[in-house]
Protein backbone atom coordinates (compact mmCIF):
# COMPACT_ATOMS: atom_id res chain seq x y z
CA UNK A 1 71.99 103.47 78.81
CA UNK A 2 75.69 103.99 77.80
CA UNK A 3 78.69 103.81 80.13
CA UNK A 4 79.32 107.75 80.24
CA UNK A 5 76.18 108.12 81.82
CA UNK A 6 75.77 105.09 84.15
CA UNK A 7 79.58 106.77 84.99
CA UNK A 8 78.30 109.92 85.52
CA UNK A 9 75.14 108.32 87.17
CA UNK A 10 77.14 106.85 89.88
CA UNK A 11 79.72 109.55 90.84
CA UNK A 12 76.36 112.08 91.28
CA UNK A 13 75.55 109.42 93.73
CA UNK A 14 78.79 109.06 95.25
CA UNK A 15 78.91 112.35 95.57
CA UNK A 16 75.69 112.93 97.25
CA UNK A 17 75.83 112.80 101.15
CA UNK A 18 74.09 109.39 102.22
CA UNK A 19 71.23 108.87 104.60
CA UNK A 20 71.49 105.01 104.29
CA UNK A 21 73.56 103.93 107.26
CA UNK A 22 75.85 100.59 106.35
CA UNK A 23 74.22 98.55 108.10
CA UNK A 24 70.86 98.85 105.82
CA UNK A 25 69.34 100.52 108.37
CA UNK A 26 67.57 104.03 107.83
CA UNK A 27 68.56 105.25 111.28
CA UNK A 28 66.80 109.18 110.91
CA UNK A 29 64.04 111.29 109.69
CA UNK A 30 65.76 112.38 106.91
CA UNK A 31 66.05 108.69 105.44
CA UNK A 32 62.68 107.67 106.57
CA UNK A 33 61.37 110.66 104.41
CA UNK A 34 63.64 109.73 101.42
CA UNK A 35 62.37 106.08 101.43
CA UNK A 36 58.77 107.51 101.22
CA UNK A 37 59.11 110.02 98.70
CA UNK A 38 61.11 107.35 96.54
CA UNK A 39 57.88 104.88 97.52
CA UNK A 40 60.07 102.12 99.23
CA UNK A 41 59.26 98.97 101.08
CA UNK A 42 60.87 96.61 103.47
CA UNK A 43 63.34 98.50 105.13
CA UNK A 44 64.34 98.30 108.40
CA UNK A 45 64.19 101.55 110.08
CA UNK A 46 65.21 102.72 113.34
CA UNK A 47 64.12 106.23 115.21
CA UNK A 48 61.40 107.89 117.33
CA UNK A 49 58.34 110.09 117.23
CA UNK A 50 55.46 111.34 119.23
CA UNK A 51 52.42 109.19 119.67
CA UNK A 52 49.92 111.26 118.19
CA UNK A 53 47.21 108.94 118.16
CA UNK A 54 46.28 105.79 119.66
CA UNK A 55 44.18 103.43 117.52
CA UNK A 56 41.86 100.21 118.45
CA UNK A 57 43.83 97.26 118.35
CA UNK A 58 43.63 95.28 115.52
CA UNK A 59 42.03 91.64 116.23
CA UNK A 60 41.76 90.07 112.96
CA UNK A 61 44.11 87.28 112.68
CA UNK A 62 47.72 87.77 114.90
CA UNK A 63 46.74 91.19 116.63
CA UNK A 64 48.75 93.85 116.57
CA UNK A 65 48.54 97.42 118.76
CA UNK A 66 48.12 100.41 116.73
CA UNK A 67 49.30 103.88 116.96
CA UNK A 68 50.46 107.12 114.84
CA UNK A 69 53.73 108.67 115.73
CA UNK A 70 54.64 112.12 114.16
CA UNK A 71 58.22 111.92 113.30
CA UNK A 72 60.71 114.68 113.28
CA UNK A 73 60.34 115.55 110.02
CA UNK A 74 56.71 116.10 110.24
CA UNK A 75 55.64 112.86 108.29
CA UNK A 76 53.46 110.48 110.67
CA UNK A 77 54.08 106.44 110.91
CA UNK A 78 51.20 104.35 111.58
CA UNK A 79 52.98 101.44 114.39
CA UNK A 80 51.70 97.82 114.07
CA UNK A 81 53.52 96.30 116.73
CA UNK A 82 52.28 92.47 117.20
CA UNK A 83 51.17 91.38 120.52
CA UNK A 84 51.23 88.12 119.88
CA UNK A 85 54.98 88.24 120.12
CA UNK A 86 55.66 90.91 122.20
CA UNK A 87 54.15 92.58 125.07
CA UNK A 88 51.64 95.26 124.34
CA UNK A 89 52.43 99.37 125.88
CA UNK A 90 49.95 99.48 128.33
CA UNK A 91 50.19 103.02 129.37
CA UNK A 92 50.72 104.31 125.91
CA UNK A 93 48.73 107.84 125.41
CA UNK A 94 49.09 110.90 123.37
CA UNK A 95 52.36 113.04 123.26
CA UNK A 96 54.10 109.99 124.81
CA UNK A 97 57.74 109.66 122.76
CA UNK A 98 58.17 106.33 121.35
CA UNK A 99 61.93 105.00 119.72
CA UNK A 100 61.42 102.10 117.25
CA UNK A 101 63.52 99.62 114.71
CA UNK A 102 61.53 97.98 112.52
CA UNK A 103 60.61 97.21 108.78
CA UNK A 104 58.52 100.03 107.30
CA UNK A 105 56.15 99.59 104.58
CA UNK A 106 55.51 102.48 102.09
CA UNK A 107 51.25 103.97 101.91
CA UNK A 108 50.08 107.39 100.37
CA UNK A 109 49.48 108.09 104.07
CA UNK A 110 53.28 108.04 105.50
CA UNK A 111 54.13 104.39 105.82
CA UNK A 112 53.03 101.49 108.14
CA UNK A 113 56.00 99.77 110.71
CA UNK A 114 56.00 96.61 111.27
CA UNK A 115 57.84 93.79 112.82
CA UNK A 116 58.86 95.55 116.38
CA UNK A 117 59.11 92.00 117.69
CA UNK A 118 61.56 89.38 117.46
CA UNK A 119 61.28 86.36 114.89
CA UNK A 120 60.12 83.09 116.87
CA UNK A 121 61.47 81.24 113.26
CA UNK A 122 64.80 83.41 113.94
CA UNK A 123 64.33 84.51 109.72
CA UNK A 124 63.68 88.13 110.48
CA UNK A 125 65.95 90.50 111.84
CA UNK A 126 63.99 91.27 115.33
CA UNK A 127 62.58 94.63 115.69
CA UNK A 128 61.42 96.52 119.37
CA UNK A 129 59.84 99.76 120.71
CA UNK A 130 60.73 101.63 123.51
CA UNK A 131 58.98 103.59 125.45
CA UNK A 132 59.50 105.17 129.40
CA UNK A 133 62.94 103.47 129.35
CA UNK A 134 61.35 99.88 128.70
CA UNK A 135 61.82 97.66 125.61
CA UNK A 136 59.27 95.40 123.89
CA UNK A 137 60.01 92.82 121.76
């Protein structure tokens, strides 16, 4: 590619109104859907949605309560939220609203996020969940 258009290249994206916060963080719907039309992996994102189903945890190995949150934008988020680390949401049911940072993973089906916990190794920026005011992490 020449320098005109890696020039022109970067002042379209200059130019363009970001959804990527600073920090690295995707910190709305609008960037959550960006990084999975674009197919993206481990980002750490940060929002909420509405619980729209609650799966069977997940015993294989370090086990890990699962759940589908419908996000703002309309895309769901299947939650994998490890409670091995971190205390499980008891009293989670359907149309509960759930906020989240994490890392999300990019599938055909809207993304899985992980890592709502914090790092026992302290090598991973540590993730949480909140739901009826209370944190877990």
């Amino acid at each position: 590619m020449s320098w005109p258009r890696i020039l022109l290249c970067g002042a379209f994206l200059l130019a363009q109104p970001s959804v990527w916060a600073d920090s690295g963080v995707l910190s709305d719907a609008a960037a959550i859907e960006q990084a999975y039309q674009q197919q993206r992996s481990d980002l750490q994102i940060e929002g909420d949605g509405e619980v729209v189903k609650v799966l069977a945890d997940d015993k294989r190995g370090s086990r890990h309560q699962r759940f589908i949150l419908r996000l703002q934008s309309g895309r769901t988020l299947l939650v994998a939220h490890n409670i091995d680390l971190a205390p499980k949401i008891d009293d989670l049911k359907v149309g509960d609203q759930v906020a989240f940072f994490g890392e999300y993973e990019w599938n055909h089906k809207g993304g899985t996020l992980h890592w709502t916990h914090h790092d026992p190794a302290g090598r991973h920026v540590a993730g949480w969940l909140k739901h009826d005011g209370k944190v877990y992490q």
